[in-house]
Protein backbone atom coordinates (compact mmCIF):
# COMPACT_ATOMS: atom_id res chain seq x y z
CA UNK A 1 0.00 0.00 0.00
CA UNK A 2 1.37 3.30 -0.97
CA UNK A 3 2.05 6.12 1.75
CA UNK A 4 -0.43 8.70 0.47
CA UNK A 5 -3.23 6.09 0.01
CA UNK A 6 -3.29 6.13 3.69
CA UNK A 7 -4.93 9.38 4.12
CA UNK A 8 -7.80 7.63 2.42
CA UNK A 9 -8.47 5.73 5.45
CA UNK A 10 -6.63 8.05 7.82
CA UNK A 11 -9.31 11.18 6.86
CA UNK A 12 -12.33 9.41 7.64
CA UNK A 13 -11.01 8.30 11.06
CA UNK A 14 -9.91 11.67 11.75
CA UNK A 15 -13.60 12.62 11.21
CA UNK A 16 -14.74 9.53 13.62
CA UNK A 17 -12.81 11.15 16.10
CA UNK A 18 -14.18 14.75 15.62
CA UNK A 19 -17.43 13.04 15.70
CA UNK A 20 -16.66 10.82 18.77
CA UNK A 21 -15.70 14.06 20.34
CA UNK A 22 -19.38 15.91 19.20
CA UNK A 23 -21.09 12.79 20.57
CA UNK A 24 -19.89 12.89 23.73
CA UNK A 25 -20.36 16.05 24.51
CA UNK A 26 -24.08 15.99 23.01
CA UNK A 27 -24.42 12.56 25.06
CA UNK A 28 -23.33 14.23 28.20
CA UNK A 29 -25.33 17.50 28.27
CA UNK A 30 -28.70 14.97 27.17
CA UNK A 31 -27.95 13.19 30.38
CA UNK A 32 -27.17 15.89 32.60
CA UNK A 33 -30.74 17.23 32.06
CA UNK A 34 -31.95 13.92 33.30
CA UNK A 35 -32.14 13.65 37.59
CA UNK A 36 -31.07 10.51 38.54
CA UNK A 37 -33.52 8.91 40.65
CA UNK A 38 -31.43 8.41 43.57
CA UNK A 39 -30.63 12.50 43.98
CA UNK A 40 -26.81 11.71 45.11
CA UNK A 41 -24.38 14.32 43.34
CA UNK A 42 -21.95 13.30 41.40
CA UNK A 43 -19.36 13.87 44.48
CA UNK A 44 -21.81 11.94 46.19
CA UNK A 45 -21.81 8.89 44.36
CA UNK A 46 -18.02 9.12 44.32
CA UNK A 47 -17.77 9.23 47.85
CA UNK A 48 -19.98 6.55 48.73
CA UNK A 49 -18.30 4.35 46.05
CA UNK A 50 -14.66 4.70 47.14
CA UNK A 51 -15.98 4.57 50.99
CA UNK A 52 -17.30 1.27 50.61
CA UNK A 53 -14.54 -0.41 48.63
CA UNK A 54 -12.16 1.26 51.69
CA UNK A 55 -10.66 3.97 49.68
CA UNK A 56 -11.55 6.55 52.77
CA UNK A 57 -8.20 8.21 52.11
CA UNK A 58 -8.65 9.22 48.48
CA UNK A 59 -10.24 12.61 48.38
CA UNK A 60 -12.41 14.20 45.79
CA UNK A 61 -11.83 17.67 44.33
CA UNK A 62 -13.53 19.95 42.08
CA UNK A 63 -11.93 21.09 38.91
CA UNK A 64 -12.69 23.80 36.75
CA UNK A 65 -14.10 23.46 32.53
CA UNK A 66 -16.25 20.62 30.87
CA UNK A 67 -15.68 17.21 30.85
CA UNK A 68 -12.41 17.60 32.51
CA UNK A 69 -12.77 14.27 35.25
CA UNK A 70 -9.63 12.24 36.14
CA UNK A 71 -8.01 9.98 38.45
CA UNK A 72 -4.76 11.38 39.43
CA UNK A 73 -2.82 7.70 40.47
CA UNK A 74 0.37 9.90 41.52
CA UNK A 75 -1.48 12.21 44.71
CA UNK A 76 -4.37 9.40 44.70
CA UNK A 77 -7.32 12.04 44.25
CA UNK A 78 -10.32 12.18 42.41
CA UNK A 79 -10.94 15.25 40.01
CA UNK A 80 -14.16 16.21 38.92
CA UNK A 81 -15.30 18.75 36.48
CA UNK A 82 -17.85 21.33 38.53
CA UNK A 83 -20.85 20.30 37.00
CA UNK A 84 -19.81 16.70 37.56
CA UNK A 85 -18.86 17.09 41.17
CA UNK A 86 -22.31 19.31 42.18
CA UNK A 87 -25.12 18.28 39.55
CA UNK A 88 -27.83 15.21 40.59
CA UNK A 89 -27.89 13.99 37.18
CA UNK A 90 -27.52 10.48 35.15
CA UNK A 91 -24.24 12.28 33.23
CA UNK A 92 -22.61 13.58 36.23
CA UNK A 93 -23.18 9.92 38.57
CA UNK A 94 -22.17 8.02 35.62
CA UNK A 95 -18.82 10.02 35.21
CA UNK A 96 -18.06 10.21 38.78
CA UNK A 97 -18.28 6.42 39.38
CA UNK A 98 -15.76 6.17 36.11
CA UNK A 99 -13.21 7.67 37.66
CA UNK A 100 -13.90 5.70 41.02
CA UNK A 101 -12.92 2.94 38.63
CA UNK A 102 -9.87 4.14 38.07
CA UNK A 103 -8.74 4.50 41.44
CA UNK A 104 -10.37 0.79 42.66
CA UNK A 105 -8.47 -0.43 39.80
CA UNK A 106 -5.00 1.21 41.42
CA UNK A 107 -6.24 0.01 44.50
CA UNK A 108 -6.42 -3.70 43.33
CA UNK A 109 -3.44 -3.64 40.80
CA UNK A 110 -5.86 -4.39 37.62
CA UNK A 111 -2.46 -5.05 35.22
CA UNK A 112 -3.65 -3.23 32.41
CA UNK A 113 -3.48 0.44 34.51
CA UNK A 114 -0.29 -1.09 36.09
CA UNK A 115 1.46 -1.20 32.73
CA UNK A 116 0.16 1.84 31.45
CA UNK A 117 1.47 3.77 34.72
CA UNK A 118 4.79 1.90 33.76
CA UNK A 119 4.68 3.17 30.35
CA UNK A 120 3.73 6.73 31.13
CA UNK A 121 7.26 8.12 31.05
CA UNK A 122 8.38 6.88 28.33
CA UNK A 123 5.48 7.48 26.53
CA UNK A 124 5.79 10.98 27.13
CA UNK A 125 9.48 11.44 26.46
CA UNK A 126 9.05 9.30 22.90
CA UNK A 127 5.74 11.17 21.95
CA UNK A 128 7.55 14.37 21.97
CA UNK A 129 10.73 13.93 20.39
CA UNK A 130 8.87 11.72 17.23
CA UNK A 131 7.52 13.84 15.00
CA UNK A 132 11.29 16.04 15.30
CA UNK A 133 13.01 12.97 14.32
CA UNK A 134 10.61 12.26 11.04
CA UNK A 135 10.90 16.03 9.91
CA UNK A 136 14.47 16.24 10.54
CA UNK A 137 14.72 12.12 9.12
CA UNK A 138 13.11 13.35 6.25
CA UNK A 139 14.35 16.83 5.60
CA UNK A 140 18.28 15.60 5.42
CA UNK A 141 17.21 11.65 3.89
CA UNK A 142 17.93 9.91 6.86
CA UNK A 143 16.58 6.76 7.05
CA UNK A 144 17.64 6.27 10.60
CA UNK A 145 16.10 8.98 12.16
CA UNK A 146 12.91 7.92 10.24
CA UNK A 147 12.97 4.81 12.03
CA UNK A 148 13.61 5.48 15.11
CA UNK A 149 10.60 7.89 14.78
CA UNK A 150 8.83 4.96 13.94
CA UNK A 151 9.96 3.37 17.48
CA UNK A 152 9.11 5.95 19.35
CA UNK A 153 6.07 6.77 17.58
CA UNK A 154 4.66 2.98 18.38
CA UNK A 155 5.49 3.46 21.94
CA UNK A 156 2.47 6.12 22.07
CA UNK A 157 0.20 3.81 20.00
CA UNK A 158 1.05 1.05 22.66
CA UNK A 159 0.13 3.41 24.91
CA UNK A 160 -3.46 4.23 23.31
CA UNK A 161 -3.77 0.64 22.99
CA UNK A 162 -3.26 -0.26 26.54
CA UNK A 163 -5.58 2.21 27.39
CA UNK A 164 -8.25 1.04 26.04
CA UNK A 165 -9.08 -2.08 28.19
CA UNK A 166 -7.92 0.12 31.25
CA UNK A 167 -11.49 2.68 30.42
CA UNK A 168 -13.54 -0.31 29.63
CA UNK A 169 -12.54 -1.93 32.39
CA UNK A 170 -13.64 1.73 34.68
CA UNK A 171 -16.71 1.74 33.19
CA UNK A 172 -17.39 -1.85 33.80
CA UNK A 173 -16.99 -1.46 37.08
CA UNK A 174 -18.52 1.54 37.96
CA UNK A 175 -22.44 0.32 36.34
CA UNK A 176 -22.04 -2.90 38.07
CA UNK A 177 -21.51 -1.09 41.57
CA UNK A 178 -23.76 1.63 40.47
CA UNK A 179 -26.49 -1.10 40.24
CA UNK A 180 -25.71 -2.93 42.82
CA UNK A 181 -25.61 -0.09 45.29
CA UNK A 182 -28.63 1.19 44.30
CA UNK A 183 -27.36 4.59 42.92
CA UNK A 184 -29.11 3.94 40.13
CA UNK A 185 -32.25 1.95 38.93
CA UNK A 186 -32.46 -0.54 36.64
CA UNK A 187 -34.18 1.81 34.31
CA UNK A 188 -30.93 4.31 34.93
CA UNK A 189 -28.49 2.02 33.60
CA UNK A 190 -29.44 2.72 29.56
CA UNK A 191 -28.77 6.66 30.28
CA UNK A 192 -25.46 5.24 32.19
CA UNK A 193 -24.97 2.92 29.35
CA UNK A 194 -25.04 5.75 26.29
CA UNK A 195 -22.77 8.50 28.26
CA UNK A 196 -20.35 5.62 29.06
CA UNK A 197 -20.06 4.24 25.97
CA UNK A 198 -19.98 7.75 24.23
CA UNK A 199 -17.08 8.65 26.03
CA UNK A 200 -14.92 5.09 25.16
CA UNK A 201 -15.77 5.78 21.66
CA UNK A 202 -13.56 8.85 21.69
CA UNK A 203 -10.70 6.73 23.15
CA UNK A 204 -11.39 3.80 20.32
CA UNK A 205 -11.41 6.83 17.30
CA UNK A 206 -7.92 8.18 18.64
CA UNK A 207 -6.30 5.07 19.11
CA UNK A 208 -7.57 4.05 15.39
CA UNK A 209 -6.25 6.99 13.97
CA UNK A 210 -2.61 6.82 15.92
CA UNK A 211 -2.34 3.45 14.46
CA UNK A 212 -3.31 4.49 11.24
CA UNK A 213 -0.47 6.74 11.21
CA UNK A 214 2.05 4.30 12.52
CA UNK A 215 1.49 2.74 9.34
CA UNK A 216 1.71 5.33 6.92
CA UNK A 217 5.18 5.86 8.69
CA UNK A 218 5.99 2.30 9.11
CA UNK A 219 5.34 2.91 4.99
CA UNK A 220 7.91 6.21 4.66
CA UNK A 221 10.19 4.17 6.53
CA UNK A 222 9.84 0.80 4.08
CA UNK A 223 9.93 3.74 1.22
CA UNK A 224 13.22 5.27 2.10
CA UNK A 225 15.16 2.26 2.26
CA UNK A 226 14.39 1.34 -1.39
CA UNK A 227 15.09 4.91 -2.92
């Protein structure tokens, strides 16, 4: 397959992930108009969550913007965007108890987050320095900078990849203990279901497009050699 014939698959993912990205947020502000039934804030629901899987010492804060929730596993705290933390909605439980996941995960050692913790530094080091080494690979016909772009390039898919099963894995979590501690009803759990999934599918897109472009550089790479 020739280089350039991979922006023929790489644009339309790039437009799955703008779209992933629209969906979410549409899917979020739907559900965040809905109460849920059990009127526990999305701080709330946190609380409870982490309290009775003995997480007592992680703390919840508020953070500032949209859609800005996290898990920090380096302080051990739970961030949650305002109207995540304060609103009694289907969108802001369903979020909370995501990131919950995250830290019962660190809590139990689920391997997946363990080897994406591991990765993290690397990750971030190789992500950087890439797209330097392909421009400057390229710009002076070096075929060895190109491919050790490549390296480091597939270090930050691996990472994307790993990742995956790691937000699954949250999400799994939290609508089985949202259920089965009654934060939610039964009824609940399609609203829970929809935001969920709307937010994995922005994780799936980017992943799909970061391999997508591993290839077409995996391709460059294969190129240069044979000029």
């Amino acid at each position: 397959m020739n280089a350039n014939w991979m922006y023929i698959l790489i644009i339309p993912t790039f437009l799955l992930s703008l779209w992933a990205q629209f969906r979410v947020k549409g899917t979020f502000n739907k559900w965040s108009e809905v109460r849920v039934a059990s009127g526990l804030t999305g701080y709330e629901a946190a609380r409870r969550m982490l309290d009775r899987n003995g997480l007592h010492d992680v703390p919840i804060e508020p953070v500032p913007g949209a859609l800005s929730d996290h898990y920090d596993p380096i302080h051990r705290v739970v961030r949650l965007s305002e109207p995540v933390y304060y609103e009694q909605s289907i969108s802001a439980v369903s979020v909370a108890c995501h990131e919950v996941g995250h830290a019962i995960q660190h809590q139990q050692h689920y391997p997946m987050l363990v080897l994406r913790h591991r990765m993290f530094p690397l990750v971030r080091f190789a992500s950087g320095l890439a797209p330097f080494l392909f421009i400057a690979g390229i710009l002076f016909a070096m075929t060895n900078l190109i491919g050790l772009g490549v390296v480091f390039f597939s270090a930050a898919v691996a990472f994307q990849l790993v990742t995956l099963p790691v937000e699954f894995n949250a999400s799994n979590r939290a609508r089985e203990l949202m259920v089965s501690e009654g934060f939610i009803t039964n009824h609940e759990e399609r609203g829970v279901a929809k935001v969920l999934n709307a937010a994995a599918l922005t994780y799936v897109a980017a992943a799909l497009l970061s391999l997508l472009e591993l290839v077409r550089y995996i391709l460059i790479f294969t190129n240069s050699n044979r000029d």
